[in-house]
C-alpha atoms as a PDB file:
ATOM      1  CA  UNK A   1      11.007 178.189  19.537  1.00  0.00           C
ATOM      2  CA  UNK A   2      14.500 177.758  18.022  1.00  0.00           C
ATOM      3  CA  UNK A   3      15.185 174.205  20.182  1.00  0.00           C
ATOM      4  CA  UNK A   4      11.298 173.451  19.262  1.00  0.00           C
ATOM      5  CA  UNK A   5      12.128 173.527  15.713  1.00  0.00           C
ATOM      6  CA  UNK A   6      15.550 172.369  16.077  1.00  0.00           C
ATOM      7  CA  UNK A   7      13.882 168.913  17.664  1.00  0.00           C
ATOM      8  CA  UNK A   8      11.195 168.677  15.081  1.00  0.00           C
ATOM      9  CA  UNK A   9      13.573 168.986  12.415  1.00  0.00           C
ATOM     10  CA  UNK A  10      16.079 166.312  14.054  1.00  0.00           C
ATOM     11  CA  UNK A  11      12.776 163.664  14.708  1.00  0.00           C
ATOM     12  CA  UNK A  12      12.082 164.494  10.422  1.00  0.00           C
ATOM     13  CA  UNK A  13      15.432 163.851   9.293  1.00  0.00           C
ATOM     14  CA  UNK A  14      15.521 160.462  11.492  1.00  0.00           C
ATOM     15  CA  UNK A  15      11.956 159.377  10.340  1.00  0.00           C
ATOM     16  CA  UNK A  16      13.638 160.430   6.363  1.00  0.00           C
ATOM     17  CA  UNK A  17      16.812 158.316   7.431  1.00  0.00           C
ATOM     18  CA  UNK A  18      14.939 155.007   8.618  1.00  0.00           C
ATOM     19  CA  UNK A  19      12.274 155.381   5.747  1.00  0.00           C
ATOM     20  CA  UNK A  20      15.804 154.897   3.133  1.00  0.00           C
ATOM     21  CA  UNK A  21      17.245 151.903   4.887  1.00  0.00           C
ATOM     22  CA  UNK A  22      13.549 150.730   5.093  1.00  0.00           C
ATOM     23  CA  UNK A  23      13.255 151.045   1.495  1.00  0.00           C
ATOM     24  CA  UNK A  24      16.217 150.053   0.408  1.00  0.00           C
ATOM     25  CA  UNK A  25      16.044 146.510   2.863  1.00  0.00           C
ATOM     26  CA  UNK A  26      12.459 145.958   0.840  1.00  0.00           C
ATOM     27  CA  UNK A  27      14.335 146.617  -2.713  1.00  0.00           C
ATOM     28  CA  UNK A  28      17.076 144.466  -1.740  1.00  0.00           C
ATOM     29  CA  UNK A  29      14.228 141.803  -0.600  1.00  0.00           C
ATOM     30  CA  UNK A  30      12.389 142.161  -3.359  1.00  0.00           C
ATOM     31  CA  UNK A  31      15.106 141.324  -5.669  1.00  0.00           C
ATOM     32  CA  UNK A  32      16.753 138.597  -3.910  1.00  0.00           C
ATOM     33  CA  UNK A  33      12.795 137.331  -4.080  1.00  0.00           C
ATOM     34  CA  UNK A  34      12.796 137.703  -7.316  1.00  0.00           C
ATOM     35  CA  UNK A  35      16.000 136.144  -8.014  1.00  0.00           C
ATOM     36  CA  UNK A  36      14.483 132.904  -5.870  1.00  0.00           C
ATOM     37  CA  UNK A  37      11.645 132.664  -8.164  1.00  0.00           C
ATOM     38  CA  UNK A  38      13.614 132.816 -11.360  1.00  0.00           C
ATOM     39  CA  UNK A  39      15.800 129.666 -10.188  1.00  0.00           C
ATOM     40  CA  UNK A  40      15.019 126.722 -11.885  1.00  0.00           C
ATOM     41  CA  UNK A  41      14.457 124.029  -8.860  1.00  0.00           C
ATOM     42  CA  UNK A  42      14.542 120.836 -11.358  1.00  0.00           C
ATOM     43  CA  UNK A  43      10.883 119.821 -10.330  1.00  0.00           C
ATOM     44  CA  UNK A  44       7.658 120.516  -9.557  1.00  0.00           C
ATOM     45  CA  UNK A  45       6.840 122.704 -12.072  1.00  0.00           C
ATOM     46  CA  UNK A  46       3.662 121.274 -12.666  1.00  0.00           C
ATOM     47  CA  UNK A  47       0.299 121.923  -9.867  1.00  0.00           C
ATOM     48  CA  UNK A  48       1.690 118.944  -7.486  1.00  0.00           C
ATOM     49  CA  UNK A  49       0.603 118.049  -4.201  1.00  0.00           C
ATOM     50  CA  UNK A  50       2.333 116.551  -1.137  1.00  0.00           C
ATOM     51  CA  UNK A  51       1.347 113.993   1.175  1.00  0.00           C
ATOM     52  CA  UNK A  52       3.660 112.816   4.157  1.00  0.00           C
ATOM     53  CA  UNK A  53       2.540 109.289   6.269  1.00  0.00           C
ATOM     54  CA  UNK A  54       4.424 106.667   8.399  1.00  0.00           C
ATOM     55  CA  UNK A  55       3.561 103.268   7.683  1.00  0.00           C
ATOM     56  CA  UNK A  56       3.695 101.925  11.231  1.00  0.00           C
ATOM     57  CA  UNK A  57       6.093  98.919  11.740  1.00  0.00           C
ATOM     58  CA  UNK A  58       3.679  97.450  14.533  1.00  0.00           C
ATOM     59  CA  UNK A  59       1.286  96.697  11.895  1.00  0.00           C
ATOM     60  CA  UNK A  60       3.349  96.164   8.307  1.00  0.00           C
ATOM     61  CA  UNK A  61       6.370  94.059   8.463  1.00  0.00           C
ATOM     62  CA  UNK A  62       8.525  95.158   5.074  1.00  0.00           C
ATOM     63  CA  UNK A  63       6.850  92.886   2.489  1.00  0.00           C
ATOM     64  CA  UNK A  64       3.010  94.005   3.860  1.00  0.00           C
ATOM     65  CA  UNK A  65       4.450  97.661   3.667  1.00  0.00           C
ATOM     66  CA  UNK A  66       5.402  97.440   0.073  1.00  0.00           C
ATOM     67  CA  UNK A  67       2.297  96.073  -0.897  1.00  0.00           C
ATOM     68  CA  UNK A  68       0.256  98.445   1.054  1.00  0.00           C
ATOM     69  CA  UNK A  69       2.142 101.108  -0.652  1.00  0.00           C
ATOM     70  CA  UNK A  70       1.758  99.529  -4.648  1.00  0.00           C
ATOM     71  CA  UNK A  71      -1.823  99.538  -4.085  1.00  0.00           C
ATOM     72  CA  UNK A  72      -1.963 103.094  -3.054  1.00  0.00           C
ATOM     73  CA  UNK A  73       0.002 104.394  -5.906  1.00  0.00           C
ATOM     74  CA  UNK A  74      -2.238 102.344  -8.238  1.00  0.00           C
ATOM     75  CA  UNK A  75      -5.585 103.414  -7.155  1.00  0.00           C
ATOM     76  CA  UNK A  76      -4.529 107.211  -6.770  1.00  0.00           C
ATOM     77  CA  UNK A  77      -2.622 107.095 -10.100  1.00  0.00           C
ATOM     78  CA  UNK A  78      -6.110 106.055 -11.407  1.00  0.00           C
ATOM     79  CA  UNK A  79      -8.475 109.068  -9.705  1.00  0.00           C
ATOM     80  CA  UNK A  80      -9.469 111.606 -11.242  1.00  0.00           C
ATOM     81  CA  UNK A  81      -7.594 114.814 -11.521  1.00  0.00           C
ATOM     82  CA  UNK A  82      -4.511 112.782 -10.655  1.00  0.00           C
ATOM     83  CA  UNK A  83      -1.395 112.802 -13.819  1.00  0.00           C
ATOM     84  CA  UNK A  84       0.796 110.869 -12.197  1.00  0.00           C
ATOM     85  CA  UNK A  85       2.103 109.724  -8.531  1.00  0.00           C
ATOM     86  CA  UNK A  86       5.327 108.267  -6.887  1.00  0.00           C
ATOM     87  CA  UNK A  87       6.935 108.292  -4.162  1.00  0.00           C
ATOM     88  CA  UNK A  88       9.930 109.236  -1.933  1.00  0.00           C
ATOM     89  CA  UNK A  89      10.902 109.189   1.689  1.00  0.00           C
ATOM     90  CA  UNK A  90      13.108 112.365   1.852  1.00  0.00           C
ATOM     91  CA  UNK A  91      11.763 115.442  -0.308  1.00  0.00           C
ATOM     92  CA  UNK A  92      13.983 117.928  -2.106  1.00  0.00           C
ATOM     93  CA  UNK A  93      14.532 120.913   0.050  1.00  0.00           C
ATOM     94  CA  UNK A  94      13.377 119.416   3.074  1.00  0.00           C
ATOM     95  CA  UNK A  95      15.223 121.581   5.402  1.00  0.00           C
ATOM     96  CA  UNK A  96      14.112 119.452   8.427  1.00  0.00           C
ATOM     97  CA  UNK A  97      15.548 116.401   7.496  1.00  0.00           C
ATOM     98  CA  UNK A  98      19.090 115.368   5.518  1.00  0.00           C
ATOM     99  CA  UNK A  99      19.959 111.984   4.489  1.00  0.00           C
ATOM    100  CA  UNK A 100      23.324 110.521   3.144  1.00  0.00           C
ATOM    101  CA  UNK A 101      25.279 107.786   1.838  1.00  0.00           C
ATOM    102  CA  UNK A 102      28.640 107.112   2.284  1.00  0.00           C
ATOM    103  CA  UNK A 103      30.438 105.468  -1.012  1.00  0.00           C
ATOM    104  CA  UNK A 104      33.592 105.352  -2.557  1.00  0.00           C
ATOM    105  CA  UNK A 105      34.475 105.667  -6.359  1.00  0.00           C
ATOM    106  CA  UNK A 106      37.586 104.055  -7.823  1.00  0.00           C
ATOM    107  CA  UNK A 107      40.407 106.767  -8.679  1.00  0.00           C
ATOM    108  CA  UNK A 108      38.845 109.288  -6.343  1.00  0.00           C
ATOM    109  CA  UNK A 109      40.300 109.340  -2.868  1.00  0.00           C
ATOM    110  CA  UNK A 110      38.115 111.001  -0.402  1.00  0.00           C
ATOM    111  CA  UNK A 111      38.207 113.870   1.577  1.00  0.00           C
ATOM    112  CA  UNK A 112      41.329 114.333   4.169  1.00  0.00           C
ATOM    113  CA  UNK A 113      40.177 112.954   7.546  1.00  0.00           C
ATOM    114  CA  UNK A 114      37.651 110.413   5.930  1.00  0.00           C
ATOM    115  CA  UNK A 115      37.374 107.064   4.752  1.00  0.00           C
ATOM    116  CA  UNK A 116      34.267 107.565   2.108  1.00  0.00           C
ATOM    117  CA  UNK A 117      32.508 110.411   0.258  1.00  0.00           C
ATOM    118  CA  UNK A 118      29.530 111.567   2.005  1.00  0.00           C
ATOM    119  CA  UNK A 119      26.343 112.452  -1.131  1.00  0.00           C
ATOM    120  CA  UNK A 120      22.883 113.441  -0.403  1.00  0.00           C
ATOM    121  CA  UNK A 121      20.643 110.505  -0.827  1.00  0.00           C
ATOM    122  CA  UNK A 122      16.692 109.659  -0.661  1.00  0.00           C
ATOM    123  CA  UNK A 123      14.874 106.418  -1.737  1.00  0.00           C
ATOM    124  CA  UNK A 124      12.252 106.525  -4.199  1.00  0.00           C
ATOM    125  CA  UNK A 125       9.467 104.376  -6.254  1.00  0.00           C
ATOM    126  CA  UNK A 126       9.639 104.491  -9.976  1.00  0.00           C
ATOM    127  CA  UNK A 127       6.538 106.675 -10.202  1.00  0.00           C
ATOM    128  CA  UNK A 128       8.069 109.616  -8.288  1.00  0.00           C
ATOM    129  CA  UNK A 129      10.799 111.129 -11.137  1.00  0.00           C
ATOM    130  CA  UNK A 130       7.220 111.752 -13.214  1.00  0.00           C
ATOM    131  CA  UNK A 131       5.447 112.684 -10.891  1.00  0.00           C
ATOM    132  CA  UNK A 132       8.228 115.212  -9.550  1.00  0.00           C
ATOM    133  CA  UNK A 133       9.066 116.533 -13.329  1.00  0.00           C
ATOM    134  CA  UNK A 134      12.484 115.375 -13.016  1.00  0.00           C
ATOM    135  CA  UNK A 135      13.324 113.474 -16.193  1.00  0.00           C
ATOM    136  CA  UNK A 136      15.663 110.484 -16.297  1.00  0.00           C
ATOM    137  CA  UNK A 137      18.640 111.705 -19.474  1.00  0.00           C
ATOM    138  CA  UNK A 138      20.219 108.328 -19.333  1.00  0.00           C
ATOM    139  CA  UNK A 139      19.585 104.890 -18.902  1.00  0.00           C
ATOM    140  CA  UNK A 140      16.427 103.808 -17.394  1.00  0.00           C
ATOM    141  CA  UNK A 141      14.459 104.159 -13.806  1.00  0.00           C
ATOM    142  CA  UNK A 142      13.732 101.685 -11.414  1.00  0.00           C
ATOM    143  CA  UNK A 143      11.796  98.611 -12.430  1.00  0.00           C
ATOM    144  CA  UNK A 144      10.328  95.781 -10.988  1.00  0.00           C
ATOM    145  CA  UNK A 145      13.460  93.578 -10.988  1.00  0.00           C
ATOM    146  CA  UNK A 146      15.247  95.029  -8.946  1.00  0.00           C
ATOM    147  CA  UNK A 147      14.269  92.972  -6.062  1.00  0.00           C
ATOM    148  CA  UNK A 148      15.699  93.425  -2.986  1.00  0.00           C
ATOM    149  CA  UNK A 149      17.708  89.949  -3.137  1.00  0.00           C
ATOM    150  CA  UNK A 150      19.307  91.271  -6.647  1.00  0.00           C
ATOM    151  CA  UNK A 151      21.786  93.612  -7.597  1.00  0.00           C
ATOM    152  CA  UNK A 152      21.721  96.466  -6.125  1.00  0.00           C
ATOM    153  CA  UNK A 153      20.894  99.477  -8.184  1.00  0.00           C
ATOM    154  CA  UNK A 154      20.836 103.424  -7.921  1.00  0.00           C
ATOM    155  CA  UNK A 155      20.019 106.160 -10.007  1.00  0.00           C
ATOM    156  CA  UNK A 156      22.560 109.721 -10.041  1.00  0.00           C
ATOM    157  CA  UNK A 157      21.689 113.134 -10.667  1.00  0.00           C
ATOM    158  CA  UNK A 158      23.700 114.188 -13.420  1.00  0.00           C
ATOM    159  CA  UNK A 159      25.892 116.985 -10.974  1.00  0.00           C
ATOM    160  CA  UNK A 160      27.281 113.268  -9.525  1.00  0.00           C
ATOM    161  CA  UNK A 161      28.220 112.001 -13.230  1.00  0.00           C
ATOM    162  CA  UNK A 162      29.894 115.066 -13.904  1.00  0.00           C
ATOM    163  CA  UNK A 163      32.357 114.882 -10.582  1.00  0.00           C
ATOM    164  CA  UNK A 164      32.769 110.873 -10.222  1.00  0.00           C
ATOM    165  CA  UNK A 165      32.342 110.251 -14.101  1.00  0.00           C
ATOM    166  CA  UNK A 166      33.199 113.013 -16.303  1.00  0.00           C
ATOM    167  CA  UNK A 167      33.360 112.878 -20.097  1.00  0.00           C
ATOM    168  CA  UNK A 168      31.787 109.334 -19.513  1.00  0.00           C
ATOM    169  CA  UNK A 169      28.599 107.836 -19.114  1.00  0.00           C
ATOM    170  CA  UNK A 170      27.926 106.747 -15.488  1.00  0.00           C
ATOM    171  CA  UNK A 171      25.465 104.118 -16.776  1.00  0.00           C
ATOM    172  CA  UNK A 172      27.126 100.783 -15.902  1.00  0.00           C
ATOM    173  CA  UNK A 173      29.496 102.345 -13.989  1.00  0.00           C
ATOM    174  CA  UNK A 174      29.947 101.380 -10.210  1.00  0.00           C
ATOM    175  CA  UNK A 175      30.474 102.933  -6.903  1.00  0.00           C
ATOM    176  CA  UNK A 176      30.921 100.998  -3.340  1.00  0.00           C
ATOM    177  CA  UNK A 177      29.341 101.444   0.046  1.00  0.00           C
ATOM    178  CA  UNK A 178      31.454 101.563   3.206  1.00  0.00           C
ATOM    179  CA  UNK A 179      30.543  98.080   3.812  1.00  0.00           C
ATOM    180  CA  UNK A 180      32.278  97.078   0.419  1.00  0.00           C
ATOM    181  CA  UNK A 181      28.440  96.209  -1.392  1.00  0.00           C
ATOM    182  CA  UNK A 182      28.948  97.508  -5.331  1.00  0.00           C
ATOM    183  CA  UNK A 183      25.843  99.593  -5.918  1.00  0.00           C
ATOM    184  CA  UNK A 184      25.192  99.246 -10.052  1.00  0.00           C
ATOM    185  CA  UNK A 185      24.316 102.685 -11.371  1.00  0.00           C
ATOM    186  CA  UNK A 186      21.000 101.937 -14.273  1.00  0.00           C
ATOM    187  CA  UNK A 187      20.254 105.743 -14.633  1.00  0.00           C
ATOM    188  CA  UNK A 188      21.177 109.139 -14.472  1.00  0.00           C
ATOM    189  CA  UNK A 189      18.576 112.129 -13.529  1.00  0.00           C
ATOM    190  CA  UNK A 190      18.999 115.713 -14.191  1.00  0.00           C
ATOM    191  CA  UNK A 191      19.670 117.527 -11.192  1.00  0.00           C
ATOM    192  CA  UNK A 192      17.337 118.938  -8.909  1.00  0.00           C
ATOM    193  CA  UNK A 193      17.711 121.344  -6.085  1.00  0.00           C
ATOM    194  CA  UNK A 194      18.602 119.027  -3.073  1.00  0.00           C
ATOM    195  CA  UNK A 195      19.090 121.314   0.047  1.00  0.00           C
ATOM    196  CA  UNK A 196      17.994 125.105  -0.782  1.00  0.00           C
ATOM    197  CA  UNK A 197      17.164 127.030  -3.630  1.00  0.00           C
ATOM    198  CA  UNK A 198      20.193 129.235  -3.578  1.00  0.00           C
ATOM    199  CA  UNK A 199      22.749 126.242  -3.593  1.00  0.00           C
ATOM    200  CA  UNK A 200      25.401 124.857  -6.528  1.00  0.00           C
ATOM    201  CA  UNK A 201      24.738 121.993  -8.140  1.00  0.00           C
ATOM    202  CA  UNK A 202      24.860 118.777  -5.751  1.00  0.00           C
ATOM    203  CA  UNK A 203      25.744 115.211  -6.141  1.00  0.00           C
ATOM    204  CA  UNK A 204      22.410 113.043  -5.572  1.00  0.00           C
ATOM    205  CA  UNK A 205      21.693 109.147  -5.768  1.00  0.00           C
ATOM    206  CA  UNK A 206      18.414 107.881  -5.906  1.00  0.00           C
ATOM    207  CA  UNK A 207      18.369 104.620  -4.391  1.00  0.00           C
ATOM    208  CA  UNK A 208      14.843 102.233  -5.231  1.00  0.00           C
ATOM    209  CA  UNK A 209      12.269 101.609  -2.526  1.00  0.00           C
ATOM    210  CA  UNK A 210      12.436  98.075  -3.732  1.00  0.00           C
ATOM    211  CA  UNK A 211      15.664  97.119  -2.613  1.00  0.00           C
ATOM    212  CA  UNK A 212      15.734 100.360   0.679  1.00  0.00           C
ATOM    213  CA  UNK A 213      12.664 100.201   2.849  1.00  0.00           C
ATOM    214  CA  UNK A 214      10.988 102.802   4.343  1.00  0.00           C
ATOM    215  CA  UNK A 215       8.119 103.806   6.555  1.00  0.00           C
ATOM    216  CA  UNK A 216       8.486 107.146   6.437  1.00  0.00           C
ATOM    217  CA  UNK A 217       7.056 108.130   2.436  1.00  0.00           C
ATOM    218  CA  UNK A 218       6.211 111.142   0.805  1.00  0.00           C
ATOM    219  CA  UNK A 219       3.863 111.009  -1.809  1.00  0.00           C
ATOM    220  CA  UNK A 220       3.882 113.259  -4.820  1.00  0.00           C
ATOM    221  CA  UNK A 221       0.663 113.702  -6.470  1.00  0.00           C
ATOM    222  CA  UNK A 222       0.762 115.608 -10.089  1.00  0.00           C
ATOM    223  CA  UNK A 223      -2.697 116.512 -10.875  1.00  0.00           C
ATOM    224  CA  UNK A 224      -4.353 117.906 -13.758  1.00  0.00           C
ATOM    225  CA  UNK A 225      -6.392 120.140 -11.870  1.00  0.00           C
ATOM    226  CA  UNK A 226      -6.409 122.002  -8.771  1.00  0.00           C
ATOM    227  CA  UNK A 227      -3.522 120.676  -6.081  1.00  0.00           C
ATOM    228  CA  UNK A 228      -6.059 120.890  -3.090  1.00  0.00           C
ATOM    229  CA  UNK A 229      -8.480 118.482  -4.856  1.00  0.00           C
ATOM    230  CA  UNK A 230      -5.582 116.170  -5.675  1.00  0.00           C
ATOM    231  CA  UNK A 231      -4.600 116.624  -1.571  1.00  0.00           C
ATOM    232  CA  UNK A 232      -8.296 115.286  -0.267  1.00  0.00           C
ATOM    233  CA  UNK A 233      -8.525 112.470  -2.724  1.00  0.00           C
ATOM    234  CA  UNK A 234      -4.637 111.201  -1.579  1.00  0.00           C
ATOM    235  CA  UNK A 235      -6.159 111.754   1.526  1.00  0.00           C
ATOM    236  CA  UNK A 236      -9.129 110.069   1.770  1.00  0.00           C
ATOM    237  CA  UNK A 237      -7.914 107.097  -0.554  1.00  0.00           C
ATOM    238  CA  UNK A 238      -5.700 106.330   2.602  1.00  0.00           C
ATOM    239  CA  UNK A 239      -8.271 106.860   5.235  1.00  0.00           C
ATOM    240  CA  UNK A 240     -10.588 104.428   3.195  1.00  0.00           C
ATOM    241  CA  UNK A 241      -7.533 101.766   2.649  1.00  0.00           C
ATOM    242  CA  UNK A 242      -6.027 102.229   6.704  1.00  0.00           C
ATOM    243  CA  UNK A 243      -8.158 104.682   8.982  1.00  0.00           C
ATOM    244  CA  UNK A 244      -5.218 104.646  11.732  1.00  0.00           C
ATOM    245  CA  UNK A 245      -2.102 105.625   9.530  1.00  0.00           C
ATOM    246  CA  UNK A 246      -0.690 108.632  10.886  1.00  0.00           C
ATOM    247  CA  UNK A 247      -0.937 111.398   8.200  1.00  0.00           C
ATOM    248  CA  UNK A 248       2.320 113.528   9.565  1.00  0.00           C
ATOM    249  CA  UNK A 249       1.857 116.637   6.565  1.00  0.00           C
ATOM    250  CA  UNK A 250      -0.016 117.533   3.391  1.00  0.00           C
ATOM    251  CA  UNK A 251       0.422 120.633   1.542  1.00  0.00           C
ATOM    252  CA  UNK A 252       0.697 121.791  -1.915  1.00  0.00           C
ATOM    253  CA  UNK A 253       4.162 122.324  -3.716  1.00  0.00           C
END
């Protein structure tokens, strides 16, 4: 009887024991949860949904893709339910996919062992900073002269102002790619979450779809109403305009 209780006794005091660090692991959770959901991501804080496509090359050269993609944008921005709509070919927090730019900045030498700075970049249409909620505190956004024979142009988060630029105003101000082009800076946008939630601020340039083609896009659809409504319409507006482009994601932010 004594061993009997001595065992039941030793199996309560280990059920006790795991219950604590069980507890404890779901407070812990619970608060680093907490603390995600408290941190200000720069966007999307308005019901926004997301709709990922590849314009196939086979079938749009450059020039027919642009086009294909400007009449999309208009005839979503005008359905209903729909606030506003852009685009973008790399999302913000996208932990799938990473895209950068390698630049130099006059009077900053770059890191030992390299011959340029390497900054998170995506390319974007004009539309997507509204329809993202991430506002544009200097100069201007992307317009339609910035062709893709003209200067080129970029927008910076401000994070990259501060480092490259500070107590100045980036506007104007010029940085160079490895292959010695000038890039023109026309804007700077306050700064958004890039890789994770969690991370310090981090240098971003926004280069224009105009002048940086690409096939793969990622629409962002602010809507006035429910997300999922906004998701079918996107949808079916680009089954009606091209019933073979391949819709790769759609899902709500």
């Amino acid at each position: 009887k004594r061993r009997r209780f001595s065992l039941r006794n030793t199996l309560v005091s280990g059920q006790v024991a795991a219950s604590l660090v069980l507890l404890v692991g779901a407070g812990l959770f619970f608060r680093s949860f907490q603390a995600f959901q408290d941190e200000d991501p720069g966007f999307g804080t308005e019901p926004t949904a997301l709709l990922t496509f590849v314009v196939s090359g086979d079938r749009y050269n450059r020039e027919e893709g642009r086009l294909f993609l400007r009449t999309y944008l208009d005839r979503l921005s005008d359905a209903p339910g729909v606030a506003a709509a852009g685009v973008i070919n790399n999302i913000h927090m996208n932990t799938t996919s990473t895209q950068t730019i390698n630049l130099n900045v006059d009077g900053f030498e770059p890191p030992p062992g390299r011959g340029a700075w390497e900054i998170d970049r995506a390319t974007a249409e004009p539309g997507f900073f509204g329809a993202a909620g991430i506002s544009i505190l200097r100069g201007r956004n992307f317009q339609d002269t910035d062709v893709p024979d003209g200067t080129s142009v970029a927008i910076v988060n401000q994070a990259m102002a501060d480092r490259f630029w500070p107590d100045q105003d980036a506007v104007g101000k010029v940085f160079r790619r490895q292959s010695g082009e000038e890039v023109l800076i026309v804007g700077v946008a306050e700064t958004a979450k890039i890789r994770t939630i969690g991370e310090a601020p981090r240098p971003f340039v926004y280069q224009p779809f105009s002048q940086n083609y690409s096939s793969f896009l990622t629409v962002v659809i602010k809507t006035t109403g429910l997300p999922e409504d906004a998701l079918r319409t996107g949808f079916q507006l680009l089954r009606d305009m091209d019933p073979e482009m391949l819709v790769v994601e759609t899902k709500t932010m």
